[in-house]
Protein backbone atom coordinates (compact mmCIF):
# COMPACT_ATOMS: atom_id res chain seq x y z
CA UNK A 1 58.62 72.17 114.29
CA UNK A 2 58.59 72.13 118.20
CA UNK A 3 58.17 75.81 118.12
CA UNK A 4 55.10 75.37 116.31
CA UNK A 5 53.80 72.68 118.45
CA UNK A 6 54.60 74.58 121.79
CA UNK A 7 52.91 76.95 120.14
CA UNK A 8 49.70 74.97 119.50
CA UNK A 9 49.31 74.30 122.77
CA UNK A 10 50.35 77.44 124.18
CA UNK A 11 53.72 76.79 126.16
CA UNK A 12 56.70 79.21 126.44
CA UNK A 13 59.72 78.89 127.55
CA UNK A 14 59.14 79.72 131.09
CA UNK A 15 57.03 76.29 130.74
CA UNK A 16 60.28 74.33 130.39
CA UNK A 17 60.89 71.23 132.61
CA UNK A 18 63.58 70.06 131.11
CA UNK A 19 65.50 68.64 127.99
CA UNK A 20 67.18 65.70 127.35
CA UNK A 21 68.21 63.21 124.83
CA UNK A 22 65.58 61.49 123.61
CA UNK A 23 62.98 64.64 124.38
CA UNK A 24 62.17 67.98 125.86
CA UNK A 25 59.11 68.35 128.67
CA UNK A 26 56.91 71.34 129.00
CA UNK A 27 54.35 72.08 132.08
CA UNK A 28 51.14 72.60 130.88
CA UNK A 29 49.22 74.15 133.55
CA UNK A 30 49.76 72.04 137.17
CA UNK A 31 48.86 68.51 136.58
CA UNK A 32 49.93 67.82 132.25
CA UNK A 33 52.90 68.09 129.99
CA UNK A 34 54.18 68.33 126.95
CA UNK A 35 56.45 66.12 125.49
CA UNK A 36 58.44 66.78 122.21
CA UNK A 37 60.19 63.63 121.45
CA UNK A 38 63.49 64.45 119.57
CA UNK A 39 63.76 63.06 116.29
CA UNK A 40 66.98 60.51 115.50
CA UNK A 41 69.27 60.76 113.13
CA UNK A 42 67.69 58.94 109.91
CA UNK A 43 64.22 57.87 111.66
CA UNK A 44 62.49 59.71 108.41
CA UNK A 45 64.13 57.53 106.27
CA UNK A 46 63.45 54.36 108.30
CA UNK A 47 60.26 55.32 108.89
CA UNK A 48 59.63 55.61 104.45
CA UNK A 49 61.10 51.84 104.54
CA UNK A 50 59.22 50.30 107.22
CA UNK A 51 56.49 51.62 105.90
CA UNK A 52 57.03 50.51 102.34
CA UNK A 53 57.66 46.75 103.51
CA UNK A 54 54.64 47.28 105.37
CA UNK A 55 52.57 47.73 102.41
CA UNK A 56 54.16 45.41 100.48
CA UNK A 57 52.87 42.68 102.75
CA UNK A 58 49.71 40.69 102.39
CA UNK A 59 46.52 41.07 104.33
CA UNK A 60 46.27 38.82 107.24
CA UNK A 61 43.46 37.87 109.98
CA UNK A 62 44.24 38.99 113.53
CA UNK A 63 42.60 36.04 114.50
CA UNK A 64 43.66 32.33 113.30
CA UNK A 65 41.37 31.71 110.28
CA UNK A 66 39.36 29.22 111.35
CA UNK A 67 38.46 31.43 115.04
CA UNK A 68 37.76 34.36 112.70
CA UNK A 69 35.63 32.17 110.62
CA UNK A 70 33.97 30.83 113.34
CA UNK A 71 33.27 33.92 115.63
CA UNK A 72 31.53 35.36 111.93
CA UNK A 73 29.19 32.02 111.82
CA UNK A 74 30.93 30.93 109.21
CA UNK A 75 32.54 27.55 107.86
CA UNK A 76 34.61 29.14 105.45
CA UNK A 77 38.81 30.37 105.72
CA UNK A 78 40.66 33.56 105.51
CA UNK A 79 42.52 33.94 101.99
């Protein structure tokens, strides 16, 4: 994948800053970079669960309800 990505935005290897463990840098051009953060071991499969308790969970205001209801002119509550 991060030969694609280098790739997309047109860095080589002679663009290399460095590499590390949690990522590898790329100069692109004199005053940007590139960074390609390593995946970890497992983070797909975290990433499926967290999202699936995610969407398992109810709706909720940002706001307490009765601030939300009130900054909409309204009397009424968040369900």
């Amino acid at each position: 994948m991060s030969e694609a990505v280098t790739a997309a935005f047109g860095a080589t290897d002679a663009d290399l800053l460095g590499s590390g463990w949690e990522s590898t840098i790329y100069a692109l051009g004199k005053t940007q970079i590139l960074r390609i953060p390593r995946p970890e071991a497992g983070s797909e499969d975290r990433a499926r669960v967290q999202a699936a308790f995610t969407a398992s969970l109810p709706p909720r205001c940002l706001l307490p309800c009765r601030a939300f209801a009130k900054s909409r002119g309204s009397t009424g509550s968040c369900t």
